[in-house]
Protein backbone atom coordinates (compact mmCIF):
# COMPACT_ATOMS: atom_id res chain seq x y z
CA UNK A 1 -13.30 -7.99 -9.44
CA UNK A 2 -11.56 -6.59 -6.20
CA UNK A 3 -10.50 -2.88 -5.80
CA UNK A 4 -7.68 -2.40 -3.08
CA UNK A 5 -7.20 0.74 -1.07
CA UNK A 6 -3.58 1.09 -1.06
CA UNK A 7 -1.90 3.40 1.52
CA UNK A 8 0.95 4.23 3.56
CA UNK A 9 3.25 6.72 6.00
CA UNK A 10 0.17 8.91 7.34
CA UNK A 11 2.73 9.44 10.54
CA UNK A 12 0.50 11.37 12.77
CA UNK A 13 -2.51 11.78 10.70
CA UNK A 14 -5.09 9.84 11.00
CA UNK A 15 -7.51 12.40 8.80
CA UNK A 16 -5.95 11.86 5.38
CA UNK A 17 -5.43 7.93 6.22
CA UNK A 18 -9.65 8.14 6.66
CA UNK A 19 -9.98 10.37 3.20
CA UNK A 20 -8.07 7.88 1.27
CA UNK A 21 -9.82 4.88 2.67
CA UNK A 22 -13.56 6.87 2.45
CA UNK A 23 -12.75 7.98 -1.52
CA UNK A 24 -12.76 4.63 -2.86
CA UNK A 25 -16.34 3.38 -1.72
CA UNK A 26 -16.66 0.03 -3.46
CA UNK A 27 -13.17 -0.77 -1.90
CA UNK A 28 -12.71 -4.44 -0.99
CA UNK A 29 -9.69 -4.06 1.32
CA UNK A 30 -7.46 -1.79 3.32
CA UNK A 31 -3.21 -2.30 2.62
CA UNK A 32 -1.81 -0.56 5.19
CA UNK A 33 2.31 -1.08 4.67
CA UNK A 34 3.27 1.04 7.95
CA UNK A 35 4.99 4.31 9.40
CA UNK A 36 1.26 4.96 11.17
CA UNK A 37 -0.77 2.12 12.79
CA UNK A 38 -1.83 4.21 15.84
CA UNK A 39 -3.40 6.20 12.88
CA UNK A 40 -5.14 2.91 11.34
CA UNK A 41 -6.09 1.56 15.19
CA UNK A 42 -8.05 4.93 15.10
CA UNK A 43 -9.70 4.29 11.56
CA UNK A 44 -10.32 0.81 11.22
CA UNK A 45 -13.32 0.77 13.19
CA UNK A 46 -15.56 3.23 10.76
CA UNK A 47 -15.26 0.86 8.09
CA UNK A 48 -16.50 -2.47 9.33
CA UNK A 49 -16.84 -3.43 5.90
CA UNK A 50 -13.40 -3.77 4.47
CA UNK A 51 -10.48 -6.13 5.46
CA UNK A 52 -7.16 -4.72 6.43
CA UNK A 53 -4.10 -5.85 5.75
CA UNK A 54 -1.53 -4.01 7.66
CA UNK A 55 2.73 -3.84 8.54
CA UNK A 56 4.75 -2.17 10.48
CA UNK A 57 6.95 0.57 9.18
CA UNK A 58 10.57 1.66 10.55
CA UNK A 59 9.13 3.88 12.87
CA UNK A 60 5.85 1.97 14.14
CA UNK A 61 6.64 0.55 17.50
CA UNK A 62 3.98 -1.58 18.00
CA UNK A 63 5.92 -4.94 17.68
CA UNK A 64 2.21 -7.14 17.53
CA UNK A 65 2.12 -6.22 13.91
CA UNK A 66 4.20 -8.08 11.27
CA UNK A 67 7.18 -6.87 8.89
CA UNK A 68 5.15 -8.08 6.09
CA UNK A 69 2.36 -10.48 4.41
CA UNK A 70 1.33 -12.04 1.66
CA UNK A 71 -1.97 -12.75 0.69
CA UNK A 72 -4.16 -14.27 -2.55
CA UNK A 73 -6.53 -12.08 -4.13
CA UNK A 74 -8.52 -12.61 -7.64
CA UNK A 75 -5.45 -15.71 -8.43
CA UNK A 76 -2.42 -13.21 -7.37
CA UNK A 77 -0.37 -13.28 -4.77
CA UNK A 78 0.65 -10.00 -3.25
CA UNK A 79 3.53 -9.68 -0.85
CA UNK A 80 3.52 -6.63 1.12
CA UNK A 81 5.68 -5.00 3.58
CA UNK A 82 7.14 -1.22 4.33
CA UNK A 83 10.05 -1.11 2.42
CA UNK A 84 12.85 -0.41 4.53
CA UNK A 85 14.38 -3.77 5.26
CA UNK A 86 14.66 -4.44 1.55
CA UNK A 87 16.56 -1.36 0.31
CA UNK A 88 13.82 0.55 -1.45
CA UNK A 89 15.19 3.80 -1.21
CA UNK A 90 17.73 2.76 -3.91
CA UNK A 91 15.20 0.82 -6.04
CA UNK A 92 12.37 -2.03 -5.34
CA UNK A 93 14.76 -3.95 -7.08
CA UNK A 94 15.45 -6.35 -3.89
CA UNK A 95 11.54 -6.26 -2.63
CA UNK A 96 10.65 -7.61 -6.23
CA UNK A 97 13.60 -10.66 -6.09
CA UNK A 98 11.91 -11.09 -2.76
CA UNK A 99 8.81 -11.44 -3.85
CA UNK A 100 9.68 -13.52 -6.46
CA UNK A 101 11.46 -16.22 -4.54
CA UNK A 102 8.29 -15.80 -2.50
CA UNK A 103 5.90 -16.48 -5.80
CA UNK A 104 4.39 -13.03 -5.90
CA UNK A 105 2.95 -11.51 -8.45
CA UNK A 106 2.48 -7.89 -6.76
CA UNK A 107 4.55 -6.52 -4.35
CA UNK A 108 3.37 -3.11 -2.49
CA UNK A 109 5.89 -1.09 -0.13
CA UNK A 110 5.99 2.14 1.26
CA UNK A 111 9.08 3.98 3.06
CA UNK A 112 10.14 6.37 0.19
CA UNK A 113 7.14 8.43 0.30
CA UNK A 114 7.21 8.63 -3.32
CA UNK A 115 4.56 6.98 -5.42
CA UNK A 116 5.97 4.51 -7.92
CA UNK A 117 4.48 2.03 -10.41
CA UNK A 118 6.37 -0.83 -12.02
CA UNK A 119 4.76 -3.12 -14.41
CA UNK A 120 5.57 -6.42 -13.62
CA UNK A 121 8.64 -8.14 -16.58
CA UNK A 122 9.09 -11.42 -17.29
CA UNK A 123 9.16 -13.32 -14.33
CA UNK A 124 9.68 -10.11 -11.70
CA UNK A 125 6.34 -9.33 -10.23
CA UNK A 126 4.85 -5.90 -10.22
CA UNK A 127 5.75 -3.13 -7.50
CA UNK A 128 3.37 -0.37 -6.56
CA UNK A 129 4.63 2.43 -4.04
CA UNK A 130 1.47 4.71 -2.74
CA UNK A 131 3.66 7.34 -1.50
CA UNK A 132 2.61 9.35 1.54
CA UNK A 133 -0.90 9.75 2.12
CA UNK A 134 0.23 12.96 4.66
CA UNK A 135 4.26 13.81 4.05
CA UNK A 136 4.88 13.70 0.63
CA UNK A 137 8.61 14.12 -0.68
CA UNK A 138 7.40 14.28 -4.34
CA UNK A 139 5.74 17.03 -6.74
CA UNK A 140 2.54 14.80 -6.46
CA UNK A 141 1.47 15.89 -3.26
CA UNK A 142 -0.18 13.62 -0.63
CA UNK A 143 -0.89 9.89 -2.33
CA UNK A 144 -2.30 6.65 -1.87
CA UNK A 145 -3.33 3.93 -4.53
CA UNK A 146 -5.88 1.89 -5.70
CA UNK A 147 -5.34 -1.05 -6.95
CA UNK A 148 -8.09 -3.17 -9.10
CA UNK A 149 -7.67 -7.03 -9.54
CA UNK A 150 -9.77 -9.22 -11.97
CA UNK A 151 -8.89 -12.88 -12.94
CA UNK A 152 -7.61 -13.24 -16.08
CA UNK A 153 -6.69 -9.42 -16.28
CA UNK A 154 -3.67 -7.86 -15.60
CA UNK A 155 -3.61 -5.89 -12.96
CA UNK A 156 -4.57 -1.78 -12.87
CA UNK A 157 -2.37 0.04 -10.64
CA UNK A 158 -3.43 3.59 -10.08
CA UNK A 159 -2.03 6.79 -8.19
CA UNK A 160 -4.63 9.13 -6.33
CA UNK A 161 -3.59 12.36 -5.24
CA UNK A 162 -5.26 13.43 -1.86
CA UNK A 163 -6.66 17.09 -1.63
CA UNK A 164 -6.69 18.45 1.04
CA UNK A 165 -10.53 18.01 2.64
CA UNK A 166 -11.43 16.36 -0.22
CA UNK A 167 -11.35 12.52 -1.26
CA UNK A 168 -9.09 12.79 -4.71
């Protein structure tokens, strides 16, 4: 089994990007899909344990890191990006052709913050949206996700609200 911290748009606040990553103990690995990696540089380093997976978002400037990913975990593949060159404000409609044509069977975005689960149909993979771990535009409040993989399973896609000081 792998449990995945998912996590995104902390813009400026490194302190809720650290409570979401510190709630989920028996995490596995760190998504990071963008719109804060000066806030993840800052982070990273108190959890040597995990592996992070991060993007750049529309308003990260640090051109070393990529657009997007994808990466195997528990026989899934899970392509990953921020959001906002595949039109996810209307929809993940685009991201999830995408990562079809790309063989996915997850893909995670950011962008919207707006936390959004869609269980994967026929052939379209499944699209998970942690909303903003610091700027929500939602009712929900601040957000991130975790995401559990087992072989053989389907996948358990989950939305965490952050409190403030707290973990969850």
């Amino acid at each position: 089994m792998t449990r995945l911290v998912v996590v995104s748009d902390s813009h400026g606040n490194p302190a809720a990007l650290r409570r979401a990553i510190a709630s989920v103990p028996d995490a596995n690995a760190v998504f990071f899909l963008g719109d804060g990696i000066r806030d993840l540089l800052q982070v990273r380093e108190e959890f040597p344990g995990l592996r992070f997976y991060p993007v750049a978002g529309n308003c990260d400037f640090q051109r070393s890191y990529p657009a997007e990913g994808l990466v195997p975990f528990e026989g899934r593949l899970i392509f990953y990006t921020h959001g906002h060159l595949y039109g996810v404000a209307m929809g993940p409609e685009q991201l999830q052709l995408t990562g079809e044509n790309r063989g996915a069977d997850i893909v995670l975005f950011g962008h919207t913050h707006r936390p959004l689960i869609v269980p994967g149909e026929r052939d379209w993979p499944a699209a998970l949206n942690p909303g903003s771990c610091s700027r929500p535009r939602g009712p929900e409040g601040p957000t991130f996700a975790v995401l559990t993989l087992e072989k053989g399973q389907p996948p358990h896609m989950e939305i965490r609200r952050l409190r403030e000081g707290g973990s969850q």
